[in-house]
N, C-alpha and C. Protein backbone atom coordinates (compact mmCIF):
# COMPACT_ATOMS: atom_id res chain seq x y z
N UNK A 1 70.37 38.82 32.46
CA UNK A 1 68.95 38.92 32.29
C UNK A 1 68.54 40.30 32.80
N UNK A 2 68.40 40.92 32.15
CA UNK A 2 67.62 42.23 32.32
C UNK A 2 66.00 42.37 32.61
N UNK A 3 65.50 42.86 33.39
CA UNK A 3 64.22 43.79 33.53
C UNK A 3 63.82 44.40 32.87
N UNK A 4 62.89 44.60 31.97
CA UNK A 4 62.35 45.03 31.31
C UNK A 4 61.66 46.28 31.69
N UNK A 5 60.51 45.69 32.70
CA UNK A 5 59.65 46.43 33.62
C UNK A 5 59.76 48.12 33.55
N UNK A 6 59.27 48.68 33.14
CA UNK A 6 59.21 50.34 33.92
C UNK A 6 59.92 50.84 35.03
N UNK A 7 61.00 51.11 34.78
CA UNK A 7 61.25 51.49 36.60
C UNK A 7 62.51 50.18 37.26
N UNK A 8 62.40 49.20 36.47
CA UNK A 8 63.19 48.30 36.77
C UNK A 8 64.65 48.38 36.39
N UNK A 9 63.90 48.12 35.09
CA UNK A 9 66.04 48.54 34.50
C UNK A 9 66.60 49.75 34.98
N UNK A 10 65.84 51.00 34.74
CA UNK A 10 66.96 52.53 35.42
C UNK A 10 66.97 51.85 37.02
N UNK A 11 66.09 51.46 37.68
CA UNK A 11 66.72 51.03 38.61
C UNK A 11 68.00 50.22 39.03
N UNK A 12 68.07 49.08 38.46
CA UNK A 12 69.01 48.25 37.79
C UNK A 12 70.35 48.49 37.59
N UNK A 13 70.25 49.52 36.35
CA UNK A 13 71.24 49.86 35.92
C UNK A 13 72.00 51.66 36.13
N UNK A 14 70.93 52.63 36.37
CA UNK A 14 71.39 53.50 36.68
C UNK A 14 71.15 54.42 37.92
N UNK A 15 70.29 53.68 39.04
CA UNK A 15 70.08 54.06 40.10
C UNK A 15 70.41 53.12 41.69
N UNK A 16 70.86 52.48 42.05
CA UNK A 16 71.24 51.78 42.70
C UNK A 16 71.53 50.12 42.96
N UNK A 17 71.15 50.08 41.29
CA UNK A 17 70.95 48.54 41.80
C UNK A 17 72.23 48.01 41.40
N UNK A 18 72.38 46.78 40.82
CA UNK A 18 73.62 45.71 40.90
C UNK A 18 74.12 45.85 39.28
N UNK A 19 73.18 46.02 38.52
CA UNK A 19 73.66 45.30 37.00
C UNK A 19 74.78 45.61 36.55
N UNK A 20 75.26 47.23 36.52
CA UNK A 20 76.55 47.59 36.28
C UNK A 20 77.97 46.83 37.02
N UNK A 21 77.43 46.69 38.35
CA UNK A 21 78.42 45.93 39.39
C UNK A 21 78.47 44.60 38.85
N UNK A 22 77.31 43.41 38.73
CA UNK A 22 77.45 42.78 38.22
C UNK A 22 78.11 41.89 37.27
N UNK A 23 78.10 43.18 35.79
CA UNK A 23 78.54 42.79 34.79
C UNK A 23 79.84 43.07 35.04
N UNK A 24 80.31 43.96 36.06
CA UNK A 24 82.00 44.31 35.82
C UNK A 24 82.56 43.80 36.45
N UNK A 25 82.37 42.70 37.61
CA UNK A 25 82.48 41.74 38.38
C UNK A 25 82.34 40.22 37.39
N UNK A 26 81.77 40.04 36.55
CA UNK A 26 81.70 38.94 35.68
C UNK A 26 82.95 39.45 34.88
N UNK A 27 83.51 40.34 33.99
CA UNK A 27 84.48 41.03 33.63
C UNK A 27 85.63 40.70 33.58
N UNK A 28 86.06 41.17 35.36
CA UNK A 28 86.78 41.33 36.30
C UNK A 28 87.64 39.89 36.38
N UNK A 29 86.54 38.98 36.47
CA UNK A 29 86.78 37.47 36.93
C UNK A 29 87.06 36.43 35.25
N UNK A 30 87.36 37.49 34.21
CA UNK A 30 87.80 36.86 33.19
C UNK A 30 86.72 36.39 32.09
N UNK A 31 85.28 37.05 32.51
CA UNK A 31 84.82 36.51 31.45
C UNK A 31 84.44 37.59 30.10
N UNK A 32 84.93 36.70 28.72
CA UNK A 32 85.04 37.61 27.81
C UNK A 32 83.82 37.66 27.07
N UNK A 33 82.83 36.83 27.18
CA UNK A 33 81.85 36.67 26.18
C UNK A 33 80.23 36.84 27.42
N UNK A 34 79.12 37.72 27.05
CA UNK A 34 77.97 37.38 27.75
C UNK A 34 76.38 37.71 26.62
N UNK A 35 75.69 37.14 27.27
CA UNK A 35 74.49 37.06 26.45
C UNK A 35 73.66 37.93 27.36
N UNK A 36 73.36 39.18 26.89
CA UNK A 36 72.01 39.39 27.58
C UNK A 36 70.74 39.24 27.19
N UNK A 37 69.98 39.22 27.85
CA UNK A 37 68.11 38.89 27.46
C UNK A 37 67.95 39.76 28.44
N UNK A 38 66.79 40.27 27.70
CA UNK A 38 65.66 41.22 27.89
C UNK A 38 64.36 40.75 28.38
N UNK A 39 64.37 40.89 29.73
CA UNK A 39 62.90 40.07 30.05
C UNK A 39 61.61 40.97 30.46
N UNK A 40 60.80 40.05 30.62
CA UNK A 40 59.26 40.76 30.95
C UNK A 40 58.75 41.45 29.96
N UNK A 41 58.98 41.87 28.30
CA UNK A 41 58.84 42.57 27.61
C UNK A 41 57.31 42.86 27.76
N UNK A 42 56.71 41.62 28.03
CA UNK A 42 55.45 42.02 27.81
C UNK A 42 54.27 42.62 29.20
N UNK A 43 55.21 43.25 29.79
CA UNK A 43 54.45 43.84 30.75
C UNK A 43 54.94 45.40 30.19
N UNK A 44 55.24 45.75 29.22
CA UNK A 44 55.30 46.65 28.33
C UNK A 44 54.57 46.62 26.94
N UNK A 45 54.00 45.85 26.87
CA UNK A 45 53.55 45.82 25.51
C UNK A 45 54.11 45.53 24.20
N UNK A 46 55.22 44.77 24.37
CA UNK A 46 56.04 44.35 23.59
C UNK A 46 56.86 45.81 22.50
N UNK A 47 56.69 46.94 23.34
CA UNK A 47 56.58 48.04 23.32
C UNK A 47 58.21 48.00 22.29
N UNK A 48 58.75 48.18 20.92
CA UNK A 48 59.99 47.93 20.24
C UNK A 48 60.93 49.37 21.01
N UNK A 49 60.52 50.66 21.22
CA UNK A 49 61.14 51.51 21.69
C UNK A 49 61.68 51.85 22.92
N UNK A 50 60.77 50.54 23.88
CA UNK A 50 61.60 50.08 25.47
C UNK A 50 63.16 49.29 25.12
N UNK A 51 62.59 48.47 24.37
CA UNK A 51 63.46 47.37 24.05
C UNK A 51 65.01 48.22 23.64
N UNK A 52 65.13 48.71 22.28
CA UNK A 52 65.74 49.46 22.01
C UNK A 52 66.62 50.34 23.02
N UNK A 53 65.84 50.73 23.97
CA UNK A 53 66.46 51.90 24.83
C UNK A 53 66.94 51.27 25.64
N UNK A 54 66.94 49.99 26.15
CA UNK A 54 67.73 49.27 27.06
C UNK A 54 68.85 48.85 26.18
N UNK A 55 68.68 48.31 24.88
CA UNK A 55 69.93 47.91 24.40
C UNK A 55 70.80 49.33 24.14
N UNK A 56 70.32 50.58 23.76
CA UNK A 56 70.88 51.67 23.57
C UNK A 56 71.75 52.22 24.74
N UNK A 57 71.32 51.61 26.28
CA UNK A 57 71.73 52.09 27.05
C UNK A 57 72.68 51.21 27.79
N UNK A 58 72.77 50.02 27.51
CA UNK A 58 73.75 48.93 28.06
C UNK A 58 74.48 48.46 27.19
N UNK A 59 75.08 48.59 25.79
CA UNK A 59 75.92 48.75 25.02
C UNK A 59 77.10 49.30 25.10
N UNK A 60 77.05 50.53 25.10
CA UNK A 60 77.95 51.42 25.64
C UNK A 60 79.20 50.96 26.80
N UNK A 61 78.21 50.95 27.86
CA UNK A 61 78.59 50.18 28.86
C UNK A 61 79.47 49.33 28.69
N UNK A 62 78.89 48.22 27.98
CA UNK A 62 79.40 46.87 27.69
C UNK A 62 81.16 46.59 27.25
N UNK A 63 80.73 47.97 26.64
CA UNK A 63 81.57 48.30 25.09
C UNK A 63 83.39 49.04 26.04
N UNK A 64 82.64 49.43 27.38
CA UNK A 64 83.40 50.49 27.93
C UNK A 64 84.13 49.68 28.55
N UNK A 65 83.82 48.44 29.15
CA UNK A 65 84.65 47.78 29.76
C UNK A 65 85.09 46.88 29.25
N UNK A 66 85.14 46.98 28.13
CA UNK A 66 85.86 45.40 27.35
C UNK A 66 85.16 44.45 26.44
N UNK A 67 83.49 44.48 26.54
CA UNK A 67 83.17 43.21 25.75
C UNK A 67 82.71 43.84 23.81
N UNK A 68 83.14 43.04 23.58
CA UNK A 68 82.91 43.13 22.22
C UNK A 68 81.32 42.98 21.86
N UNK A 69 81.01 43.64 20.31
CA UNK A 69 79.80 43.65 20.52
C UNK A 69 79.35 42.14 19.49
């Protein structure tokens, strides 16, 4: 479950927080398949180019350590 929020996800994911650790720790421990959701969208405005840029930016990722897309 991702953050949506402003400020949340780069936090999250590229400034100190857990998500990267997280997911590579879920990984790690054998799991091959995950679902993410995108939450709070609407404290953005259902804004399609937030949305996008989180999936643009945790893909990769995803992709880097093993999970299929």
């Amino acid at each position: 479950m991702l953050d949506s929020h402003t400020g949340a996800f780069e936090t999250g994911f590229f400034g100190g927080g857990t998500t990267k650790e997280d997911i590579l720790l879920a990984r790690s421990l054998g799991v091959t398949q995950v679902c993410v959701a995108v939450n709070k969208l609407d404290l953005c405005n259902w804004k399609e180019e937030r949305y996008d840029f989180i999936v643009a930016s945790i893909t990769p990722y995803l992709k880097s350590i093993g999970f299929k897309e």
